[in-house]
PDB file of N, CA and C in Angstrom:
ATOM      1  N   UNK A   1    -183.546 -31.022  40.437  1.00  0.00           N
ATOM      2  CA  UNK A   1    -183.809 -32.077  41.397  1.00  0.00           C
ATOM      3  C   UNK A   1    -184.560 -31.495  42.606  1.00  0.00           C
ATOM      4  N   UNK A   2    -185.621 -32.335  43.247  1.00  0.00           N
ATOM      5  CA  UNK A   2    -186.410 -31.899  44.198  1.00  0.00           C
ATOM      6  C   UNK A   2    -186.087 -32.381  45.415  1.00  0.00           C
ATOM      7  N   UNK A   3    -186.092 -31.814  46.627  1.00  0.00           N
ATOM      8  CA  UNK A   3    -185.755 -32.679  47.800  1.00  0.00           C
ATOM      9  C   UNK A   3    -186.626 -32.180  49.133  1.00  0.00           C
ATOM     10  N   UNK A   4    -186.965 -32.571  49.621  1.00  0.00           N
ATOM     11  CA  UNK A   4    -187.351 -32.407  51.412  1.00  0.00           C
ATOM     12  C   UNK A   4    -186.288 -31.731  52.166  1.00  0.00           C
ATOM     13  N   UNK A   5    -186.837 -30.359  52.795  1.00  0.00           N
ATOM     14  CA  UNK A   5    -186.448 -29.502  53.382  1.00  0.00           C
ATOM     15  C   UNK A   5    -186.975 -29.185  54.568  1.00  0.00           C
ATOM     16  N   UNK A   6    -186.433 -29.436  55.752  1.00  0.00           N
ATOM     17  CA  UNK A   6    -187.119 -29.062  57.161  1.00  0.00           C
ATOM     18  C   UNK A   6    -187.000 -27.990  57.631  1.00  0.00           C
ATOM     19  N   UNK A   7    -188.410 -27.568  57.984  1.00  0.00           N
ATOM     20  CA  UNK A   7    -188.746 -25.849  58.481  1.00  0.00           C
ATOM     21  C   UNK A   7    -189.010 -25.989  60.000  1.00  0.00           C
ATOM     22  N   UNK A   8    -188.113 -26.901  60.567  1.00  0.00           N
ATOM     23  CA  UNK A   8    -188.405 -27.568  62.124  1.00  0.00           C
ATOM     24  C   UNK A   8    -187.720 -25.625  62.471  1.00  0.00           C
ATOM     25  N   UNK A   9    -186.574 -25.612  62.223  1.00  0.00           N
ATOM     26  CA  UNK A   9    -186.039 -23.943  63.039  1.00  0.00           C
ATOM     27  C   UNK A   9    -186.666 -23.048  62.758  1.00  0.00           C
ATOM     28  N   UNK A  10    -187.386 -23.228  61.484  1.00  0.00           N
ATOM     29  CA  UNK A  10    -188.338 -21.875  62.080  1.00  0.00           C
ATOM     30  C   UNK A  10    -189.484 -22.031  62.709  1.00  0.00           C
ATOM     31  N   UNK A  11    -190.173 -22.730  62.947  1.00  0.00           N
ATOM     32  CA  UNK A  11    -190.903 -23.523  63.856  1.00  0.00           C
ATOM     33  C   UNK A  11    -190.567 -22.699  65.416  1.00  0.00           C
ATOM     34  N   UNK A  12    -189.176 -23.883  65.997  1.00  0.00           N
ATOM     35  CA  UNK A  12    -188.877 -23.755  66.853  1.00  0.00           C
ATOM     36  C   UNK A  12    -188.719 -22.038  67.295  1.00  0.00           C
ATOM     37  N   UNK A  13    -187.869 -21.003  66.452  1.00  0.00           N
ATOM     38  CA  UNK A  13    -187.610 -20.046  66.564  1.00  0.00           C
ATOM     39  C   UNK A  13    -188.842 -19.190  67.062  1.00  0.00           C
ATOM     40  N   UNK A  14    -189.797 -19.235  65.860  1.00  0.00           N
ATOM     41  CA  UNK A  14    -191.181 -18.587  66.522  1.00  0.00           C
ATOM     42  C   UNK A  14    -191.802 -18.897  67.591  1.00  0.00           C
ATOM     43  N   UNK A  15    -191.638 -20.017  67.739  1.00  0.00           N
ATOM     44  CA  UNK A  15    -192.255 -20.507  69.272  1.00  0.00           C
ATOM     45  C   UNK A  15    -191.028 -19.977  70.095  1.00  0.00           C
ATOM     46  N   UNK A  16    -190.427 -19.774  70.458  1.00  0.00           N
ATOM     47  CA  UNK A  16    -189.180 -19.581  70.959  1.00  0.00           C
ATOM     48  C   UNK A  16    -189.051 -20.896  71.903  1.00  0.00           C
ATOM     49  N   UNK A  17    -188.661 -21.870  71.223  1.00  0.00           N
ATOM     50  CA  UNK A  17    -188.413 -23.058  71.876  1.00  0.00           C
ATOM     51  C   UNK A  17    -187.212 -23.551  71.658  1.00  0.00           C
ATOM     52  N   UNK A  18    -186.627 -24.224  72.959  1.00  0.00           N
ATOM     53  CA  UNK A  18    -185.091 -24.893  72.262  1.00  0.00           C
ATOM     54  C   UNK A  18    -185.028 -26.366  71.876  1.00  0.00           C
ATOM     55  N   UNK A  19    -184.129 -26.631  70.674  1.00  0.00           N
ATOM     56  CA  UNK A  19    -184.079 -27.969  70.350  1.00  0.00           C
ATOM     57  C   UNK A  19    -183.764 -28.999  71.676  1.00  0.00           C
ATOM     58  N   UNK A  20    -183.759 -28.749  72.562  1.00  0.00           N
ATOM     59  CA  UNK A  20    -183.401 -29.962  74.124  1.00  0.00           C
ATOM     60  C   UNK A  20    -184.970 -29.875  74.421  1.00  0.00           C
ATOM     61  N   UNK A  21    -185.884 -28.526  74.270  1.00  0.00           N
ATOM     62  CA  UNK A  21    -187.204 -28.598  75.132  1.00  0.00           C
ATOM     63  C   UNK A  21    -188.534 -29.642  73.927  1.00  0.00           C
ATOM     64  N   UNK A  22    -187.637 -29.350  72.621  1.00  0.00           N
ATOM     65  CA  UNK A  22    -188.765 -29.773  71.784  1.00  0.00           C
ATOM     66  C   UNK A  22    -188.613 -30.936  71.318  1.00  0.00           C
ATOM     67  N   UNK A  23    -187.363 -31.915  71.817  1.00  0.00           N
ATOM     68  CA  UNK A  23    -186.791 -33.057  72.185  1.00  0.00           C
ATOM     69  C   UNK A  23    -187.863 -33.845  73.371  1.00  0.00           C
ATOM     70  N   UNK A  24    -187.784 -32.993  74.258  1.00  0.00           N
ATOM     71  CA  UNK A  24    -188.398 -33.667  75.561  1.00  0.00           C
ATOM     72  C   UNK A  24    -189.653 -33.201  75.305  1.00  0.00           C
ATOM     73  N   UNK A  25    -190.126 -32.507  74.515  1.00  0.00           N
ATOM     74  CA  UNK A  25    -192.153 -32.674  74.533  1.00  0.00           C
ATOM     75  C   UNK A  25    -192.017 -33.903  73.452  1.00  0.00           C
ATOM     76  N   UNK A  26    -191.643 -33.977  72.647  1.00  0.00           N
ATOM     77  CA  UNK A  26    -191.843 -35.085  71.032  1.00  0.00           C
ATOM     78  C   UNK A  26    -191.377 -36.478  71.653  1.00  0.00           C
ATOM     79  N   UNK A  27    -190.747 -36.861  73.155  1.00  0.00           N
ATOM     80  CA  UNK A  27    -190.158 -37.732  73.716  1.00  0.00           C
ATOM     81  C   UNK A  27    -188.883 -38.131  72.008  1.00  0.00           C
ATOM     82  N   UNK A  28    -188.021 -37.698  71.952  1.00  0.00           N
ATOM     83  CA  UNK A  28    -187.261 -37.703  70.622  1.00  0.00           C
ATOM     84  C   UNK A  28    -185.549 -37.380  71.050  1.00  0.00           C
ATOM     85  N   UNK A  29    -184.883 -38.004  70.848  1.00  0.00           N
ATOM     86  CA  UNK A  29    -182.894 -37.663  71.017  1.00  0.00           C
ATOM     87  C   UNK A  29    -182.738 -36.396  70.770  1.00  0.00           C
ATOM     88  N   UNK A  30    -182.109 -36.049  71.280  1.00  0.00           N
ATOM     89  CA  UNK A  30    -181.734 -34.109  71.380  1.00  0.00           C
ATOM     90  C   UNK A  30    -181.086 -34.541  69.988  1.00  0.00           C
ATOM     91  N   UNK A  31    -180.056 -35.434  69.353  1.00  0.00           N
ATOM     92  CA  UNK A  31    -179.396 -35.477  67.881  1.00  0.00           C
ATOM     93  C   UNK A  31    -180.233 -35.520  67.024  1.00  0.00           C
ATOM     94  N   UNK A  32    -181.313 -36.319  67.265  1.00  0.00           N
ATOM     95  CA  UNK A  32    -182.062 -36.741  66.188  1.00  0.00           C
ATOM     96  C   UNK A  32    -182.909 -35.091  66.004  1.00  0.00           C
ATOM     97  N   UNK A  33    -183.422 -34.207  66.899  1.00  0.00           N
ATOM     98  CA  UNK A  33    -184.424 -32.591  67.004  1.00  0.00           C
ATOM     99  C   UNK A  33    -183.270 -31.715  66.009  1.00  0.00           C
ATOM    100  N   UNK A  34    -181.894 -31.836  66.733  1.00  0.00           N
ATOM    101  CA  UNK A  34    -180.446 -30.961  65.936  1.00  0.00           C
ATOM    102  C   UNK A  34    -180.450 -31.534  64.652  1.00  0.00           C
ATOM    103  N   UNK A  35    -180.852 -32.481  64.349  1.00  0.00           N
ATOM    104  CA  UNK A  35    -180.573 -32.850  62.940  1.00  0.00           C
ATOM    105  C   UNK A  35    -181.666 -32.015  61.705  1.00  0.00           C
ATOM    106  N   UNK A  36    -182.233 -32.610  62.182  1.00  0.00           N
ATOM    107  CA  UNK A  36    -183.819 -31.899  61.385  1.00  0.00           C
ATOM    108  C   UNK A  36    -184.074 -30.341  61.673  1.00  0.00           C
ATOM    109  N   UNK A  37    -183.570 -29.840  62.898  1.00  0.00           N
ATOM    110  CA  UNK A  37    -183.509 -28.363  63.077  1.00  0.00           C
ATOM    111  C   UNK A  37    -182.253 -27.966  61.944  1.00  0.00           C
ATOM    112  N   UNK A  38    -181.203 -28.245  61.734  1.00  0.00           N
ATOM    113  CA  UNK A  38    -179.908 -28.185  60.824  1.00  0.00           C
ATOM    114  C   UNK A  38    -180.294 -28.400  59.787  1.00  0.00           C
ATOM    115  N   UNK A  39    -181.376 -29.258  58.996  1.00  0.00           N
ATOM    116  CA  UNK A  39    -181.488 -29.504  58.545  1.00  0.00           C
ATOM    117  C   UNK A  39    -180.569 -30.744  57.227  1.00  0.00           C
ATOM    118  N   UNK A  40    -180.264 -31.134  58.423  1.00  0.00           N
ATOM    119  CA  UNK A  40    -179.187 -31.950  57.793  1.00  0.00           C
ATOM    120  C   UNK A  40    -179.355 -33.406  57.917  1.00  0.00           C
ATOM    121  N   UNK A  41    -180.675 -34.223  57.990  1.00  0.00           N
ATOM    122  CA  UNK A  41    -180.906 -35.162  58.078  1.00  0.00           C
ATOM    123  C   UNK A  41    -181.396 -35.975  56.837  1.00  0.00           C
ATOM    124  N   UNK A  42    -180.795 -37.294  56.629  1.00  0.00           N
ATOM    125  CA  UNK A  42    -180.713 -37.440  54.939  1.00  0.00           C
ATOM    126  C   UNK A  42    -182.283 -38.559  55.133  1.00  0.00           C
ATOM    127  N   UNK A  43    -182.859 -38.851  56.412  1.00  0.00           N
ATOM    128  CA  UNK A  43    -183.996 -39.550  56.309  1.00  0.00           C
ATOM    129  C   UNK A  43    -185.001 -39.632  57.228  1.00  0.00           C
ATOM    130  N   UNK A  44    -186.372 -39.309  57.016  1.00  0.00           N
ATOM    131  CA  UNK A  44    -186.950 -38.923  57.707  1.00  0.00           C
ATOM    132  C   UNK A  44    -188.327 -40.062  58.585  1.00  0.00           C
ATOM    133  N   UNK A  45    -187.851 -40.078  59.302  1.00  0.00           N
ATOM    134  CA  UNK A  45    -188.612 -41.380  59.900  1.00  0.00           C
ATOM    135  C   UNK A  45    -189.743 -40.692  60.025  1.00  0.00           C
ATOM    136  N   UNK A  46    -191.104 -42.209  60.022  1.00  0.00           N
ATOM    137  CA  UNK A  46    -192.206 -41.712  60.209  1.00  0.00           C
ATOM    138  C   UNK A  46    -192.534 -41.431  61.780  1.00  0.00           C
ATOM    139  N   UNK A  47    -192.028 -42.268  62.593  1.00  0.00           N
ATOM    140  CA  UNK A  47    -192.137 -42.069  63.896  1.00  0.00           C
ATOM    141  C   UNK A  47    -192.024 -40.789  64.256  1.00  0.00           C
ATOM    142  N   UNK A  48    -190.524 -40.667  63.969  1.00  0.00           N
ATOM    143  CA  UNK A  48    -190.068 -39.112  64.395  1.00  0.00           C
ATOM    144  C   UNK A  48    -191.225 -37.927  63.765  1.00  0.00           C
ATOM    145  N   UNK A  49    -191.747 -37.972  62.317  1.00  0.00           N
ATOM    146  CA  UNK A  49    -191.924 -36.899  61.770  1.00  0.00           C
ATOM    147  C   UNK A  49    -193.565 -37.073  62.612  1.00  0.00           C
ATOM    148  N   UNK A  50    -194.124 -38.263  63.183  1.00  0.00           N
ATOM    149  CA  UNK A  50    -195.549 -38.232  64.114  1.00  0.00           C
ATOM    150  C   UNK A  50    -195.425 -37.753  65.270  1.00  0.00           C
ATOM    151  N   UNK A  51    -193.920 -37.465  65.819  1.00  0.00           N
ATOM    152  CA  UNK A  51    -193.718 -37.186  67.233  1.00  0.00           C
ATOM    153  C   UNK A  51    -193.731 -35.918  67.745  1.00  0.00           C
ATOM    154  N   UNK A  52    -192.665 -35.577  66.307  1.00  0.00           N
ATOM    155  CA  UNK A  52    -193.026 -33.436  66.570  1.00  0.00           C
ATOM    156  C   UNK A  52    -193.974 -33.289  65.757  1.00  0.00           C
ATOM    157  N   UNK A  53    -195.139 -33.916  64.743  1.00  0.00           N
ATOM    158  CA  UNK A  53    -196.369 -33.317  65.001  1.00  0.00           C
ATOM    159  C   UNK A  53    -197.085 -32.693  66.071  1.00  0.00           C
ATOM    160  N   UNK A  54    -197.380 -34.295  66.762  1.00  0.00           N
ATOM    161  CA  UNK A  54    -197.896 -34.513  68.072  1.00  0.00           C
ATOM    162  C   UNK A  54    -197.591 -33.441  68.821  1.00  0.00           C
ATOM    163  N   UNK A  55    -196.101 -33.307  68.930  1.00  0.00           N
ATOM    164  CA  UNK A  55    -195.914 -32.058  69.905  1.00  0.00           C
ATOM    165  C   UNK A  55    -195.944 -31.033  70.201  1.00  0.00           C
ATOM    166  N   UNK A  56    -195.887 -31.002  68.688  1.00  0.00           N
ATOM    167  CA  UNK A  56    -195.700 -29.119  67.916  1.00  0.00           C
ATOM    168  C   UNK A  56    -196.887 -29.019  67.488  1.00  0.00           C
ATOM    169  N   UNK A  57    -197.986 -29.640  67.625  1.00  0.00           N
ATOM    170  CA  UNK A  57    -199.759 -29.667  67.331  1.00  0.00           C
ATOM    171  C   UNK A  57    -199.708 -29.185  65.743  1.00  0.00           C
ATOM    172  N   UNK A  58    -198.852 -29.313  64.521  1.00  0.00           N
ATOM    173  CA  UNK A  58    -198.794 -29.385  63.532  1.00  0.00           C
ATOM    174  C   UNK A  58    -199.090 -30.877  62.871  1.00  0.00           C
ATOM    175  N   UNK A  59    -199.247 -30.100  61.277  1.00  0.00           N
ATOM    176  CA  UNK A  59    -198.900 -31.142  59.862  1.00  0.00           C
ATOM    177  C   UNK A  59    -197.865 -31.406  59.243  1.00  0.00           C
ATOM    178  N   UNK A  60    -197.809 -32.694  58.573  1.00  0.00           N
ATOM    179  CA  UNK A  60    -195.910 -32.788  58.177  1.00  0.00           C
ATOM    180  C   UNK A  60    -195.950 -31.798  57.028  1.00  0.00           C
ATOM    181  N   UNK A  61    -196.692 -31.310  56.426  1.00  0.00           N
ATOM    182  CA  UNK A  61    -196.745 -29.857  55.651  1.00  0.00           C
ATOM    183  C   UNK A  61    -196.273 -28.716  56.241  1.00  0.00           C
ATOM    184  N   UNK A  62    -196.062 -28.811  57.433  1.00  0.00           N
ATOM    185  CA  UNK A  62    -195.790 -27.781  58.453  1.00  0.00           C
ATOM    186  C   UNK A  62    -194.016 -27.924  58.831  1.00  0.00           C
ATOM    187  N   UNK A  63    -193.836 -29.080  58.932  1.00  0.00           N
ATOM    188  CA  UNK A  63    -192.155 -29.513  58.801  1.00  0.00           C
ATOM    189  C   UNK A  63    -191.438 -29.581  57.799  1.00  0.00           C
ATOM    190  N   UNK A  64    -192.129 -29.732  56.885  1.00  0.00           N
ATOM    191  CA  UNK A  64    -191.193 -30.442  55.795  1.00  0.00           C
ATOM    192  C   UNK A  64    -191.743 -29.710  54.442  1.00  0.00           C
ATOM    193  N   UNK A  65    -191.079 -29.073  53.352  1.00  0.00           N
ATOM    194  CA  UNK A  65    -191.454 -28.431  52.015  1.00  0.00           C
ATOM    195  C   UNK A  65    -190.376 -28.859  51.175  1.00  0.00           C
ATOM    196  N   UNK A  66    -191.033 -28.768  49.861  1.00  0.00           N
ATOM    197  CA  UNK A  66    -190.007 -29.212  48.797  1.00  0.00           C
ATOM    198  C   UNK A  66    -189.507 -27.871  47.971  1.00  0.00           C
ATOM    199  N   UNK A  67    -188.275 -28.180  47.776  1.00  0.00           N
ATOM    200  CA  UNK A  67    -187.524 -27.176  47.354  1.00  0.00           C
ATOM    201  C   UNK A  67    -186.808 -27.755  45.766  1.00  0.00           C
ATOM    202  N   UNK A  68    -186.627 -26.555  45.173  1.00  0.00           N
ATOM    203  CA  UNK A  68    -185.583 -27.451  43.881  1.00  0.00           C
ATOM    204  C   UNK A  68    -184.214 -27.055  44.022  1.00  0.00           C
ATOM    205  N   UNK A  69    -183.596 -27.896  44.053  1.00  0.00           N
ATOM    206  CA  UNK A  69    -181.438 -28.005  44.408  1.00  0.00           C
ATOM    207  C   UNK A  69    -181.144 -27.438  42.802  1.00  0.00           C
TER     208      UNK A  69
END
């Protein structure tokens, strides 16, 4: 089975950015940045996934990879 996997923490990590700062550039809920940094979010809005583009000057190729479970 294949699923969507968010590479938002390593992202954040290399930039050395914190999930509250990359909240407030993406204008986005500090829960909703912890979720997708945790990777523990079961759905991925398009809004959200245009917001930390936007912010993070990335592609959703850049957030998100598929993995096999």
């Amino acid at each position: 089975m294949m699923r969507a996997k968010s590479k938002l923490k390593k992202i954040l990590d290399e930039r050395e950015l914190s999930i509250r700062k990359c909240a407030e550039m993406a204008d986005l809920k500090v829960e909703t940045v912890r979720r997708m940094y945790n990777d523990t979010t079961m759905q991925y809005q398009r809004d959200t996934l245009g917001a930390l583009c936007k912010a993070l000057d990335c592609e959703i190729s850049d957030l998100l990879e598929l993995i096999e479970e």
